[in-house]
C-alpha atoms as a PDB file:
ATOM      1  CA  UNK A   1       0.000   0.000   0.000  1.00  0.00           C
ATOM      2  CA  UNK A   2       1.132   3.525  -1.369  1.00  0.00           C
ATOM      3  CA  UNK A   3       0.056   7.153  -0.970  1.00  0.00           C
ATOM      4  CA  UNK A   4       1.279   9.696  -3.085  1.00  0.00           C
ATOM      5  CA  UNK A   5       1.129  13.379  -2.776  1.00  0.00           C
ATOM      6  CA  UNK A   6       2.124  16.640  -3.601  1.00  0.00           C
ATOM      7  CA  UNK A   7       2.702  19.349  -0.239  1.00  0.00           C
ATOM      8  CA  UNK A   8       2.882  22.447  -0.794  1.00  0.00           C
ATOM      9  CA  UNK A   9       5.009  25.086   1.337  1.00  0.00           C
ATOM     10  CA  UNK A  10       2.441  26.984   3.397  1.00  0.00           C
ATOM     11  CA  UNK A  11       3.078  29.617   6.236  1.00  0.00           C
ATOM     12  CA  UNK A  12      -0.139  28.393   8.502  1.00  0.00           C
ATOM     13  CA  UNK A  13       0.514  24.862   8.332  1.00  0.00           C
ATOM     14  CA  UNK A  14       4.232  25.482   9.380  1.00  0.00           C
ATOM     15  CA  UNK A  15       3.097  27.926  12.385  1.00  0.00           C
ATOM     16  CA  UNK A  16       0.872  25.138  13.350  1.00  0.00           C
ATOM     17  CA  UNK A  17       3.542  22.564  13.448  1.00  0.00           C
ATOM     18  CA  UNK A  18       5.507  24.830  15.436  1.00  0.00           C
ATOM     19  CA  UNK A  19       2.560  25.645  17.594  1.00  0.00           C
ATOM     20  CA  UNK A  20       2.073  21.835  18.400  1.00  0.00           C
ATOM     21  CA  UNK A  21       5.991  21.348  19.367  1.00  0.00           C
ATOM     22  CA  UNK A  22       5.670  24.114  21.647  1.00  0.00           C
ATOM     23  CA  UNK A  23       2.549  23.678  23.641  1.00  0.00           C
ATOM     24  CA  UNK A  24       4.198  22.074  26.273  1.00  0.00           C
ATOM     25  CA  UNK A  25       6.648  25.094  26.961  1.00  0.00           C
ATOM     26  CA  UNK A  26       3.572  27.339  26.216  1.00  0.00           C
ATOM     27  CA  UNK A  27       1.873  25.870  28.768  1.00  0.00           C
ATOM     28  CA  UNK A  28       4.679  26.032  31.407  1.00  0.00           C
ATOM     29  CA  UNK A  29       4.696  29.857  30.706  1.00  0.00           C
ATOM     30  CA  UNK A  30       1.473  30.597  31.070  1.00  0.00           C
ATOM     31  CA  UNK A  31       1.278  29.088  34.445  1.00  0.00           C
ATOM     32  CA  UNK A  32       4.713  30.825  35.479  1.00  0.00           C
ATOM     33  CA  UNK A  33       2.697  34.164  34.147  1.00  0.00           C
ATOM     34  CA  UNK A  34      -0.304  33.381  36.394  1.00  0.00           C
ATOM     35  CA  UNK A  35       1.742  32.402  38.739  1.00  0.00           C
ATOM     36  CA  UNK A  36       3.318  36.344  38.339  1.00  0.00           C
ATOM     37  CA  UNK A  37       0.070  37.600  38.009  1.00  0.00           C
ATOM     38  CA  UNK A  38      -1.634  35.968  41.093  1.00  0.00           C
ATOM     39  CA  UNK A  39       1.216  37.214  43.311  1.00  0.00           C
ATOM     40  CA  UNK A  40       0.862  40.765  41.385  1.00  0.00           C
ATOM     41  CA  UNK A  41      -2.697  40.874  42.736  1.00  0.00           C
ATOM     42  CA  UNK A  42      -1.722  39.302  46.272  1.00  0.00           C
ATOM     43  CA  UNK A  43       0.877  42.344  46.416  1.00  0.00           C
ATOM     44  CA  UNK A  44      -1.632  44.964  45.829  1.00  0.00           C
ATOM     45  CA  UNK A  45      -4.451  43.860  47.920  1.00  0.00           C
ATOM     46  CA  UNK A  46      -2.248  42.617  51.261  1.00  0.00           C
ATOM     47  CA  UNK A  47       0.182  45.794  50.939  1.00  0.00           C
ATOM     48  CA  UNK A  48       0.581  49.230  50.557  1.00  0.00           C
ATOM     49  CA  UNK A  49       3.662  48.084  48.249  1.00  0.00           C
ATOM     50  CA  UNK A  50       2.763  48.298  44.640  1.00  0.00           C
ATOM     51  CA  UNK A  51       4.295  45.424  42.438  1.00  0.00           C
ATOM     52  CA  UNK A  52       7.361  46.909  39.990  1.00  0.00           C
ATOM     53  CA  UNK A  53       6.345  47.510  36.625  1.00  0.00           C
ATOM     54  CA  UNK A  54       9.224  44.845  35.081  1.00  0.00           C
ATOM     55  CA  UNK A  55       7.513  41.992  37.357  1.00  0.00           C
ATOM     56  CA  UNK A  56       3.400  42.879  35.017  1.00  0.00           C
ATOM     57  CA  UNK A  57       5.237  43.256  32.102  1.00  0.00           C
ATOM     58  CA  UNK A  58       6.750  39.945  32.733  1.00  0.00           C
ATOM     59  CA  UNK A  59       3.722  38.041  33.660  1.00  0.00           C
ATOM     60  CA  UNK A  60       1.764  39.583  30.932  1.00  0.00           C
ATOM     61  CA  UNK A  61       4.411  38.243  28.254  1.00  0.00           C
ATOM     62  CA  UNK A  62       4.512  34.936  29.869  1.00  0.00           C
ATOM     63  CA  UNK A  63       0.678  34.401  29.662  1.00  0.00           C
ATOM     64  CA  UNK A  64       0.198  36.264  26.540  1.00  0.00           C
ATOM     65  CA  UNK A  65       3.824  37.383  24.271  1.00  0.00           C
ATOM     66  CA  UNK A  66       5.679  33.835  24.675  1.00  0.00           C
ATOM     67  CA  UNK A  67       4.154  31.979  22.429  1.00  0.00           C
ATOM     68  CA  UNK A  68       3.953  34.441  19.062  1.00  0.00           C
ATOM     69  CA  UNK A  69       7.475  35.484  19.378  1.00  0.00           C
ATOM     70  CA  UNK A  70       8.615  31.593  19.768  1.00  0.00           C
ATOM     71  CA  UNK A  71       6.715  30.721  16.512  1.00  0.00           C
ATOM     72  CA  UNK A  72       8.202  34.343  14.582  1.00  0.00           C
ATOM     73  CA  UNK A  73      11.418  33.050  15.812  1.00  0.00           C
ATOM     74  CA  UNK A  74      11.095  30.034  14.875  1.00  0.00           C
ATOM     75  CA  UNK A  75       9.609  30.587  11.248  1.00  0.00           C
ATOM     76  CA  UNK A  76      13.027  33.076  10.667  1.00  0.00           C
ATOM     77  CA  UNK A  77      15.353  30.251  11.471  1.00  0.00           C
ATOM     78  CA  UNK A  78      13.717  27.937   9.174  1.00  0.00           C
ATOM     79  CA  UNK A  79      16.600  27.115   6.272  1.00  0.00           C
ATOM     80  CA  UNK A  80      15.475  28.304   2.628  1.00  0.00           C
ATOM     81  CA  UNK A  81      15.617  24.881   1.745  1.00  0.00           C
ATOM     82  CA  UNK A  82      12.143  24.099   3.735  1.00  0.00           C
ATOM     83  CA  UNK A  83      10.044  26.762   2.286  1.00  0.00           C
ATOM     84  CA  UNK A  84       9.276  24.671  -0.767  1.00  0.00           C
ATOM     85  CA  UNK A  85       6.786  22.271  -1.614  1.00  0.00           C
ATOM     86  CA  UNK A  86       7.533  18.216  -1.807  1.00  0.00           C
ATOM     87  CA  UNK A  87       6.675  15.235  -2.793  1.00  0.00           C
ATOM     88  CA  UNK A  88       5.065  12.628  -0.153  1.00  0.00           C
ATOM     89  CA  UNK A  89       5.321   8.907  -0.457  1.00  0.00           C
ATOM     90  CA  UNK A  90       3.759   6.712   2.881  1.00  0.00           C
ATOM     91  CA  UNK A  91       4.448   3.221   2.116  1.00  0.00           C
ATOM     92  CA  UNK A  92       4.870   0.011   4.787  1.00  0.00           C
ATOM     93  CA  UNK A  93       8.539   1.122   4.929  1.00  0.00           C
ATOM     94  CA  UNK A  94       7.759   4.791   6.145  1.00  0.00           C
ATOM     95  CA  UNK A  95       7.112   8.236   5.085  1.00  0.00           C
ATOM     96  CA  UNK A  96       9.497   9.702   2.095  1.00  0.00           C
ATOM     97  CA  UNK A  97       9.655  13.485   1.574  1.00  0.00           C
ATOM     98  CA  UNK A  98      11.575  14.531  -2.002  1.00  0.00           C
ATOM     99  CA  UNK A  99      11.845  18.351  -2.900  1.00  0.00           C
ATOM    100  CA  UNK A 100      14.287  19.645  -5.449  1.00  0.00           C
ATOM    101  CA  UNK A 101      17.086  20.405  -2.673  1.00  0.00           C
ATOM    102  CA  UNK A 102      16.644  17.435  -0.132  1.00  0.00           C
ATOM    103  CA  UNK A 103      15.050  14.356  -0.063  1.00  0.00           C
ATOM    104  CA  UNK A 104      14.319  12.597   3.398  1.00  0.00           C
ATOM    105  CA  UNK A 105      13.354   9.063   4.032  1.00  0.00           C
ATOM    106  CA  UNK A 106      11.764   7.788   7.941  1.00  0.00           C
ATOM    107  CA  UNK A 107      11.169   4.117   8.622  1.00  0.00           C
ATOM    108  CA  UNK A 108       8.348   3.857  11.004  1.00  0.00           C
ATOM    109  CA  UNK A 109      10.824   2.847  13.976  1.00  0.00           C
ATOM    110  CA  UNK A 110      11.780   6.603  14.274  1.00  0.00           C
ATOM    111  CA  UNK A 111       8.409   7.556  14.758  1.00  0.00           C
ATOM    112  CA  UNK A 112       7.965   7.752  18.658  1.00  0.00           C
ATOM    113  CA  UNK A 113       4.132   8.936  18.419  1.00  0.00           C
ATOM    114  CA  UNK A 114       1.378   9.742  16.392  1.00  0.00           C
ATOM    115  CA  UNK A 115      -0.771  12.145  17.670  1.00  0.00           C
ATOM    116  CA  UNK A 116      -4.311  12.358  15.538  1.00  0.00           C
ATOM    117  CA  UNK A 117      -6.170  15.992  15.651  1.00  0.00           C
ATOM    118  CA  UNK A 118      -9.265  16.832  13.265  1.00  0.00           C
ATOM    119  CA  UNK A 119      -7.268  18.057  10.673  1.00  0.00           C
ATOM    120  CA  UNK A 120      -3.382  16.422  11.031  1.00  0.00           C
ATOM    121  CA  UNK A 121      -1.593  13.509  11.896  1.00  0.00           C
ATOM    122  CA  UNK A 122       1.339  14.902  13.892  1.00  0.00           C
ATOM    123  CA  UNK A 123       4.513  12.304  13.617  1.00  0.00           C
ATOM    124  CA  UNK A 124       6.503  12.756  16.251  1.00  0.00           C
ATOM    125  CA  UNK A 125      10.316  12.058  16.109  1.00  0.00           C
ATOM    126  CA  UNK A 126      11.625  13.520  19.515  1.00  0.00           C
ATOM    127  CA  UNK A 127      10.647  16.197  21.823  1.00  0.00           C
ATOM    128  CA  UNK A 128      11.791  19.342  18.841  1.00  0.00           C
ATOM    129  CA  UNK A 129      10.838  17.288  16.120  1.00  0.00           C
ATOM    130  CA  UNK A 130       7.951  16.222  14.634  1.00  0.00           C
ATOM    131  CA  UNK A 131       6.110  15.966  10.666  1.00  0.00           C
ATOM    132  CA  UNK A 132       1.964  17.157   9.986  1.00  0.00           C
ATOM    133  CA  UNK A 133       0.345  15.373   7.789  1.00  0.00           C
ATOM    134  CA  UNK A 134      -2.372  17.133   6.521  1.00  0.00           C
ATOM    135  CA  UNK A 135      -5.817  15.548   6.257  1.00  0.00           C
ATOM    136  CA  UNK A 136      -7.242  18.068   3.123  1.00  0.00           C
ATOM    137  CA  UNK A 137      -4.483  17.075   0.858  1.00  0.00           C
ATOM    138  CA  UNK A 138      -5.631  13.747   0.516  1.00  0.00           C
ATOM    139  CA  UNK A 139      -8.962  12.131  -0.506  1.00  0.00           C
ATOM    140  CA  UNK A 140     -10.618  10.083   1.027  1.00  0.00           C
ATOM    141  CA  UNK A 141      -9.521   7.029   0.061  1.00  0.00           C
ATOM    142  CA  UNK A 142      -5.870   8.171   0.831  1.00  0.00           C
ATOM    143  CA  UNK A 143      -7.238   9.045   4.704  1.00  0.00           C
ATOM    144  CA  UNK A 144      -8.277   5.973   5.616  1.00  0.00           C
ATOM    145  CA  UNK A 145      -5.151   3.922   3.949  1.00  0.00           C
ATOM    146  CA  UNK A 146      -3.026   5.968   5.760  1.00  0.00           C
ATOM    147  CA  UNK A 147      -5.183   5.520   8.921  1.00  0.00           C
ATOM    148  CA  UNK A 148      -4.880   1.676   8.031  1.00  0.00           C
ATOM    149  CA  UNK A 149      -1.160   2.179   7.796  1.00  0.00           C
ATOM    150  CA  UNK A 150      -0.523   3.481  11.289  1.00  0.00           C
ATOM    151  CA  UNK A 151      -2.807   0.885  12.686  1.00  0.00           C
ATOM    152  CA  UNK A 152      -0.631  -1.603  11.427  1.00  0.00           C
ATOM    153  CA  UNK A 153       2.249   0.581  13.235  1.00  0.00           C
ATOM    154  CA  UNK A 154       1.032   1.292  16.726  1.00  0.00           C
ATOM    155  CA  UNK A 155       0.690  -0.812  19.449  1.00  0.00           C
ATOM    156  CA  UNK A 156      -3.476  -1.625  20.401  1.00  0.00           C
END
């Protein structure tokens, strides 16, 4: 069993990527920044002592600024060589991804999860790594192959 198809580069679909490696650090943020935030409030309502200013900034950023200036930074440090479409082949063997500068090959073993959401199958390599595979490039038919395929590949 085979599925071939063409991905194209697209901005979203990277930020979302990045946006699913990082929601565990997101997360750890925005509890430091309500963590901030609940002592901010403490402060003000025990004491005469006003909070500094550095100390709201900082708990507003956490909660609200980490996350969008991770994925910006993140999108800028991408190599030129990613921001092109490519060619993907999901066989029994693994996943194949062929673009005019690189071509990438991963047998299943290397694939430590799959995590399914309603519109990607994230494959996840290691804790900074991981591959979407988008459910609206593919037809139907190709959805529930590759469905089939990582039944085959994950323990029950």
């Amino acid at each position: 069993m085979q599925i071939s198809l063409w991905v194209p580069y697209d901005e979203w679909r990277a930020r979302r990527l990045i946006k699913f490696m990082l929601r565990p650090t997101v997360t750890w943020m925005r509890v430091l920044g309500a963590v901030i935030a609940a002592y901010v409030v403490l402060a003000l309502l025990v004491s005469s002592i006003s909070p500094s200013i550095p100390l709201i900034v900082l708990g507003v950023f956490c909660v609200f600024g980490f996350e969008p200036l991770m994925v910006w930074y993140s999108l800028r440090a991408q190599n030129a060589a990613i921001r092109q479409g490519y060619h993907l082949v999901v066989d029994d063997a693994g996943v194949t991804m062929k673009a005019e500068s690189y071509e990438s090959r991963l047998a299943w073993s290397t694939i430590q999860r799959v995590k399914e959401k309603p519109d990607a199958w994230f494959l996840v390599l290691s804790k900074m790594q991981a591959m979407a595979i988008y459910k609206d490039l593919m037809t139907e038919e190709q959805r529930s192959q590759f469905a089939a395929i990582l039944a085959q590949r994950q323990p029950a």
